[in-house]
Protein backbone atom coordinates (compact mmCIF):
# COMPACT_ATOMS: atom_id res chain seq x y z
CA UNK A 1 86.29 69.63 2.32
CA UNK A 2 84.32 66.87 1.14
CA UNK A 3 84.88 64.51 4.11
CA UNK A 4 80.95 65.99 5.49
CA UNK A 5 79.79 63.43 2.86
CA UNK A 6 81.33 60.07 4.26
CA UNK A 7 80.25 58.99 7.20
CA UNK A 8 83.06 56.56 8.13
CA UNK A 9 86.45 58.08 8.13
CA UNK A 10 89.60 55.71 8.04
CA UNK A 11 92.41 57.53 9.39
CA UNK A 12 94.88 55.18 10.63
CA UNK A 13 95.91 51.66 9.02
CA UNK A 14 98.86 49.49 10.38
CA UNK A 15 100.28 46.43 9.44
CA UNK A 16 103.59 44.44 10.64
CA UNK A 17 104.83 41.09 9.51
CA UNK A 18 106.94 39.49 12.35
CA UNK A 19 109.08 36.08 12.17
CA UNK A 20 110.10 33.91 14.58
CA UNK A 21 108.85 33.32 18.29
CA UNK A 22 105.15 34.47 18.91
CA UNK A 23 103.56 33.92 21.99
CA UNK A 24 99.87 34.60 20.81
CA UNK A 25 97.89 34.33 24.17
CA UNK A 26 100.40 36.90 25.41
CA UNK A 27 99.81 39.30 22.63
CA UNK A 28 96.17 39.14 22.20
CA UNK A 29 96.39 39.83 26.39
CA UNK A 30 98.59 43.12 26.00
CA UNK A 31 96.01 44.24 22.89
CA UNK A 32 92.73 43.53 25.01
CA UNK A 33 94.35 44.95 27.92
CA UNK A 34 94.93 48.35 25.81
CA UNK A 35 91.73 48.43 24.79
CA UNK A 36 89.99 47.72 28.13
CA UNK A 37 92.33 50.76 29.14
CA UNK A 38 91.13 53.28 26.77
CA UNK A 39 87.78 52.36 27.48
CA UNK A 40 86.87 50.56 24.60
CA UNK A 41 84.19 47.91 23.99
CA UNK A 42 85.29 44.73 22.26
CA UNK A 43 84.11 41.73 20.98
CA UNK A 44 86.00 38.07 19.32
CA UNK A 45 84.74 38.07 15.71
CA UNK A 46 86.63 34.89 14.03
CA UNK A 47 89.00 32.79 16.59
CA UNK A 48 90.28 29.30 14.38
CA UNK A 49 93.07 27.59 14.64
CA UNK A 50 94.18 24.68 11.66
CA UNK A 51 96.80 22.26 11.69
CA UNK A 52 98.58 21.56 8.71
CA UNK A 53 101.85 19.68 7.75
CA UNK A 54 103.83 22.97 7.46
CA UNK A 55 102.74 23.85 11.38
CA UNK A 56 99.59 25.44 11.98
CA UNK A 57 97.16 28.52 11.09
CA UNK A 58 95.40 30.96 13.94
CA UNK A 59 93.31 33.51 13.18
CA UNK A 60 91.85 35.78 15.57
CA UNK A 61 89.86 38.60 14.74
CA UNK A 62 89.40 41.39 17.06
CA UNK A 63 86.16 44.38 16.82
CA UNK A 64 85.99 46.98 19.05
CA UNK A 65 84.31 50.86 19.59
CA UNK A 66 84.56 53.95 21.98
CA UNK A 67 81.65 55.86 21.79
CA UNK A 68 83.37 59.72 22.00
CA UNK A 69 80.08 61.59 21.45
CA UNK A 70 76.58 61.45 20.47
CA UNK A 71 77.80 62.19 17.14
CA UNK A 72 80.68 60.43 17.10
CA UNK A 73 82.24 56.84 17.67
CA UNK A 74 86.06 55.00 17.00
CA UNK A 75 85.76 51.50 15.63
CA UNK A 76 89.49 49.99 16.01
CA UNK A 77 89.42 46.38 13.92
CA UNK A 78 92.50 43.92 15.10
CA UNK A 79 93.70 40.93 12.65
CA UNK A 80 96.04 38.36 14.19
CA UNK A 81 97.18 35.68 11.75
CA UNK A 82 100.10 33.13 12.39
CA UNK A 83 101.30 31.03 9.72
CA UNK A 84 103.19 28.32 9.76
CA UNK A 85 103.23 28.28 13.36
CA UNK A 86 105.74 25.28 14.77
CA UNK A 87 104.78 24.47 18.18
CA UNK A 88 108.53 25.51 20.07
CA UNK A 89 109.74 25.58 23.64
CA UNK A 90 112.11 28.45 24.13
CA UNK A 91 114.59 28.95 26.94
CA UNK A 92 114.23 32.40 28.40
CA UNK A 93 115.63 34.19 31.29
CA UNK A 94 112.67 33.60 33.63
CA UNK A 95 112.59 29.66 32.63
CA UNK A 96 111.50 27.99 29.80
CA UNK A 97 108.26 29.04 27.76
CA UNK A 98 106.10 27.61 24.99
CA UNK A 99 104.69 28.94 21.68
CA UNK A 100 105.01 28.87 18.31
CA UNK A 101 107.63 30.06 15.84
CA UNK A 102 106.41 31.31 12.12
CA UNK A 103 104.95 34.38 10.39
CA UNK A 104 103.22 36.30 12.06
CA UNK A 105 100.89 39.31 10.79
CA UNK A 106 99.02 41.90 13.02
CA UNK A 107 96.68 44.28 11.12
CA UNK A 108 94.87 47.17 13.05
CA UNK A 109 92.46 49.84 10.91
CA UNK A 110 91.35 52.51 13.02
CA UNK A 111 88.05 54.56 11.88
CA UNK A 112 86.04 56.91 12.93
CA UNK A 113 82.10 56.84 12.72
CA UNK A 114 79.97 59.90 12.34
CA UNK A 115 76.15 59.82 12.82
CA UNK A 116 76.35 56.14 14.25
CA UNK A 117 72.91 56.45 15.43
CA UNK A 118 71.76 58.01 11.84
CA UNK A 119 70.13 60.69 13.19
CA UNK A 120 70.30 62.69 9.85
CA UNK A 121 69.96 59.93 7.79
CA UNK A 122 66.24 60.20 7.61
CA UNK A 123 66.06 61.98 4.25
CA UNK A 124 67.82 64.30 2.06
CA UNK A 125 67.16 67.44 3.83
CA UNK A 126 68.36 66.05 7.22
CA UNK A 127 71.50 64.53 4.96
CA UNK A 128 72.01 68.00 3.69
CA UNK A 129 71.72 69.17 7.47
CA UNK A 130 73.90 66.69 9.03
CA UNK A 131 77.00 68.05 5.94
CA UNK A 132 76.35 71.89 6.96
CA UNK A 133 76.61 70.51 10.45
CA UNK A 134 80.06 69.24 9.83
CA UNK A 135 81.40 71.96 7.37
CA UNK A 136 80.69 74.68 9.60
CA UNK A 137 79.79 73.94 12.88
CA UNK A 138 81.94 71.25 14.11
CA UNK A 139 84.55 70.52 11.40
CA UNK A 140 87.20 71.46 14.04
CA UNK A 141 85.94 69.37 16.69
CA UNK A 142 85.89 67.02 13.96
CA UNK A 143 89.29 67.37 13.00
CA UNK A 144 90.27 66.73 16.39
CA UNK A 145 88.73 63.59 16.82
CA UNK A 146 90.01 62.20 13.66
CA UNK A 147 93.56 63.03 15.13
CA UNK A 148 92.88 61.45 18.06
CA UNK A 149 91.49 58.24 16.51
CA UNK A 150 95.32 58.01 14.54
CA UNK A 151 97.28 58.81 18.34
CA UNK A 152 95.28 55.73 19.69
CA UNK A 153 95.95 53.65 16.67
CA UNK A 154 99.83 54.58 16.95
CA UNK A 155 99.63 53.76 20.94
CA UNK A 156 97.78 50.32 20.45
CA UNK A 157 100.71 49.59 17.21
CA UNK A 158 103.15 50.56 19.71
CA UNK A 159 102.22 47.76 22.20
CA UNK A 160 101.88 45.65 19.73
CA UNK A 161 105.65 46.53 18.74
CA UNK A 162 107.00 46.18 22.22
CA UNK A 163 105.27 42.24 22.72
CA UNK A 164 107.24 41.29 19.79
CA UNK A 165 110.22 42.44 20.88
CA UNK A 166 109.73 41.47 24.07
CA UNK A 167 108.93 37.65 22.87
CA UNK A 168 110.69 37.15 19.44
C-alpha cells in the first residue's frame, strides 16, 4: 500500500566496481545489444572522454524505455565510468587486443513509470482515480510488472558480469 501515490517506482539498482583490463567499445556493444534485444528504445545522454596525467576519464551515459502498456513504461538508466584508464595492449588467445586498464564502474537503475502519458494527472479527482485504479484494479498486474522490471535489470547486470570476465 501506498506505492498508488508515486508514479515512478525504482525497483532494481546495481552497481559493480571492476579493475584491471576494460575493453569499453566491447561492453557498451554487449549492453546496447541487450537492450536492442528486449526491445528497448535507447538513446547516448553524456559520451566524454579526458586525458589526464594519471591515464584518462570516459563517461558514457546510457537512457533507455520499453513501453509495456498504455499505463505503464520501464526506464533502464546505464552509467559507464573508467578512471584512470592506461591505454594497454594485452596478449590474448585470439591475438593481441587494445584497451585500457583502470577502474572501472557500471551503474544500471531500473524503474518503472506509471501514467507516462499523465492521463490522470489532470486534477485531483482524476489523481484520486488513477490511486483507486492501482489499489484495486490492477495492483496485481502491477506487481507483476514491477517484478519483471528487477528480472530484466538482473539479466542486463548479468551481461554486464560476463564482459568483464570475459575481458579483465
Amino acid at each position: 500500500m501506498g506505492s498508488e501515490k508515486k508514479r515512478t517506482l525504482k525497483p532494481y539498482n546495481y552497481h559493480v566496481i571492476h579493475k584491471g583490463f576494460v575493453d569499453v567499445d566491447e561492453l557498451v556493444e554487449a549492453i546496447t545489444s541487450w537492450l536492442e534485444e528486449y526491445k528497448y528504445d535507447y538513446g547516448f545522454k553524456k559520451i566524454s572522454q579526458s586525458v589526464k596525467e594519471d591515464g584518462g576519464e570516459i563517461e558514457i551515459d546510457i537512457v533507455s524505455e520499453k513501453e509495456i502498456s498504455p499505463y505503464v513504461k520501464f526506464n533502464i538508466e546505464i552509467g559507464i565510468w573508467l578512471l584512470k584508464g592506461q591505454k594497454v595492449m594485452v596478449e590474448k588467445e585470439t591475438g593481441k587486443k587494445s584497451g585500457r586498464a583502470g577502474k572501472l564502474e557500471v551503474q544500471i537503475k531500473g524503474s518503472m513509470e506509471k501514467d507516462y502519458n499523465e492521463m490522470y494527472e489532470k486534477n485531483n479527482f482524476t489523481k484520486f482515480l488513477r490511486e483507486i485504479y492501482e489499489r484495486y484494479i490492477i495492483k496485481n498486474v502491477l506487481s507483476g510488472m514491477e517484478a519483471k522490471i528487477y528480472i530484466e535489470g538482473e539479466k542486463l547486470g548479468k551481461v554486464i558480469n560476463k564482459v568483464l570476465e570475459r575481458i579483465g
